[in-house]
Protein backbone atom coordinates (compact mmCIF):
# COMPACT_ATOMS: atom_id res chain seq x y z
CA UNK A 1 100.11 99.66 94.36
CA UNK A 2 101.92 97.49 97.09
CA UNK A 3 101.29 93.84 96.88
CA UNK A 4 98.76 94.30 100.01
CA UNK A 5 96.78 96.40 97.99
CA UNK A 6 97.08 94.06 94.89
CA UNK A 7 96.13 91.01 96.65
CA UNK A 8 92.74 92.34 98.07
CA UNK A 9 92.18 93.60 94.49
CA UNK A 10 92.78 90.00 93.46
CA UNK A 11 90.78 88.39 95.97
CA UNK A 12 87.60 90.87 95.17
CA UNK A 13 87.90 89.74 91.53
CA UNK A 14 88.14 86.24 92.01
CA UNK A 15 85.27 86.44 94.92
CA UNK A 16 82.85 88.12 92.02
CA UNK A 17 83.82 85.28 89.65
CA UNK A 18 83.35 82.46 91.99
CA UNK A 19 80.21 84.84 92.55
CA UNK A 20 79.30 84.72 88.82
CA UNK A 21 80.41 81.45 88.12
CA UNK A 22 77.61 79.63 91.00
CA UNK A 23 74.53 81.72 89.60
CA UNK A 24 74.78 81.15 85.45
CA UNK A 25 73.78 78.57 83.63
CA UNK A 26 75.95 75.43 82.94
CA UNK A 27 78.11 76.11 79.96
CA UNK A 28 78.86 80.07 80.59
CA UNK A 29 79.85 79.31 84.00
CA UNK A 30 83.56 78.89 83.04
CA UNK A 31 84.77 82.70 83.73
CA UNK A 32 88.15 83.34 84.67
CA UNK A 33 90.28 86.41 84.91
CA UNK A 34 93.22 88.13 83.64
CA UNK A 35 95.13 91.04 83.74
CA UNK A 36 97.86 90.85 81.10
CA UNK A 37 100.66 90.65 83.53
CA UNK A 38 99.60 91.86 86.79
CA UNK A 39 98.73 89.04 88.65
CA UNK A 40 101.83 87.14 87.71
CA UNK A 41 103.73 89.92 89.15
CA UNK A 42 101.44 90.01 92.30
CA UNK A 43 103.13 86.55 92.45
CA UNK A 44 106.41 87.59 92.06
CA UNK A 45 106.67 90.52 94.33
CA UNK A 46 105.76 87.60 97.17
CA UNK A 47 108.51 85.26 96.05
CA UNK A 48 111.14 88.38 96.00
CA UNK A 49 110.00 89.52 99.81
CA UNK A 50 110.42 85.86 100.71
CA UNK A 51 113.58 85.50 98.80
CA UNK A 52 115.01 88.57 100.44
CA UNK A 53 114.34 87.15 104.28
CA UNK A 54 115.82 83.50 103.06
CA UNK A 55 118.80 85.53 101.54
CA UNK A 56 119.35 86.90 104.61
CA UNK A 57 119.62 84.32 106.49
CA UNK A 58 121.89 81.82 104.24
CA UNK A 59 124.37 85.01 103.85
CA UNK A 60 124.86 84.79 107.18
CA UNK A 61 125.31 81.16 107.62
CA UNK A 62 127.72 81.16 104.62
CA UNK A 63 129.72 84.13 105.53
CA UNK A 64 130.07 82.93 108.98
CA UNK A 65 131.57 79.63 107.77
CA UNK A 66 133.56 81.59 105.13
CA UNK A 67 135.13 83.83 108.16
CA UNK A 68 135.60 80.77 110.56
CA UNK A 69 138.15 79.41 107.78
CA UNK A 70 139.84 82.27 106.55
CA UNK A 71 140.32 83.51 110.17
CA UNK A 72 140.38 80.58 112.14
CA UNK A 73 138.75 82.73 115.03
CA UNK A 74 135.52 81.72 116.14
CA UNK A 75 135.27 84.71 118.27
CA UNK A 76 135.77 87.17 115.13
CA UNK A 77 133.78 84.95 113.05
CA UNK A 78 130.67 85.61 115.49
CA UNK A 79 131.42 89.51 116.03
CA UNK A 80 131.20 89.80 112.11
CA UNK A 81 127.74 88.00 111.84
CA UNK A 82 126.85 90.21 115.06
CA UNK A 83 127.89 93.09 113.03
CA UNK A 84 126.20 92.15 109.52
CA UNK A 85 122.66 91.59 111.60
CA UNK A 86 122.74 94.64 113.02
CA UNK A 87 123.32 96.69 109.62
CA UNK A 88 120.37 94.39 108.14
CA UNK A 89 118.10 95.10 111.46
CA UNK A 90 119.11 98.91 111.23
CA UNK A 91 118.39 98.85 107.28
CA UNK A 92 114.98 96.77 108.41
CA UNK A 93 113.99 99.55 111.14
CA UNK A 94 114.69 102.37 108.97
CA UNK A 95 112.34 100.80 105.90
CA UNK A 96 109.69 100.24 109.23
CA UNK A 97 110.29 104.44 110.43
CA UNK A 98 109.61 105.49 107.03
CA UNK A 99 106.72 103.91 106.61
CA UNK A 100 107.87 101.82 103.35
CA UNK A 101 105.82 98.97 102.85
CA UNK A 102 108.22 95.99 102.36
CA UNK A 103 107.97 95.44 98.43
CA UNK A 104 109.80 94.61 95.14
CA UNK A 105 112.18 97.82 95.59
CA UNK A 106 112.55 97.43 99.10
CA UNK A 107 113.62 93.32 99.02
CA UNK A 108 115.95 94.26 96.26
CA UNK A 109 117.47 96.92 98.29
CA UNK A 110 118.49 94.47 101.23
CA UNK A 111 119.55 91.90 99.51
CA UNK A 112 122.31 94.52 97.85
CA UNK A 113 122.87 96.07 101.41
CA UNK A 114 123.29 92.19 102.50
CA UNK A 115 126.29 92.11 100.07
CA UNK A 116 127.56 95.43 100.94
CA UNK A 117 127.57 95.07 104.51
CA UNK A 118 129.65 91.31 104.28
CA UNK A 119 132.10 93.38 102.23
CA UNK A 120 132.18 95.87 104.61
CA UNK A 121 132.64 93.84 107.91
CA UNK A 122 135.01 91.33 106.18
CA UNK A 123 137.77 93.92 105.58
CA UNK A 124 137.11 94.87 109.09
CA UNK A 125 137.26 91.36 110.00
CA UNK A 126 140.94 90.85 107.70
């Protein structure tokens, strides 16, 4: 189940509690839920997708001031960054074709692909 899916399952539960909670009588109207360890990984799944965007972005921030010193060529520095977006946009379009729903897997994925494709460009770069 992607985390869309998990989330409206969530929010249905905690509607029929709040639900619950308003009609019975004062002193049973504490309910809560759980689901061993579901939720907390509903949770985490959103922190990884947002992780994965924010890694994005400070990889290329650092790896253009990484390539700016080692190469002292601003113009190189900027064709590299050029060249690691468009390997992360290409990566990001071909999860969008395929109809993958940006998840847990998925944010993993680019953030190793974000490492790769550094690697790649900086020993095109050297």
């Amino acid at each position: 189940m992607n985390r869309e899916d998990s989330l409206g399952v969530f929010n249905r539960f905690e509607a029929t509690i709040k639900q619950f909670n308003d009609q019975a009588p004062k002193g049973v109207n504490k309910v809560w839920q759980t689901a061993y360890d579901n939720w907390t990984w509903l949770e985490m799944r959103g922190e990884n997708i947002l992780n994965a965007f924010s890694g994005i972005g400070f990889s290329l921030a650092f790896s253009f001031i990484i390539l700016f010193i080692m190469t002292g060529n601003i113009y190189m520095s900027v064709l590299s960054i050029i060249c690691i977006s468009a390997i992360i946009l290409q990566i990001m379009g071909a999860i969008k074709l395929l109809g993958w729903k940006f998840g847990m897997i998925e944010s993993t994925c680019v953030i190793v692909f974000i490492g790769i494709s550094v690697d790649y460009v900086v020993h095109l770069c050297h």
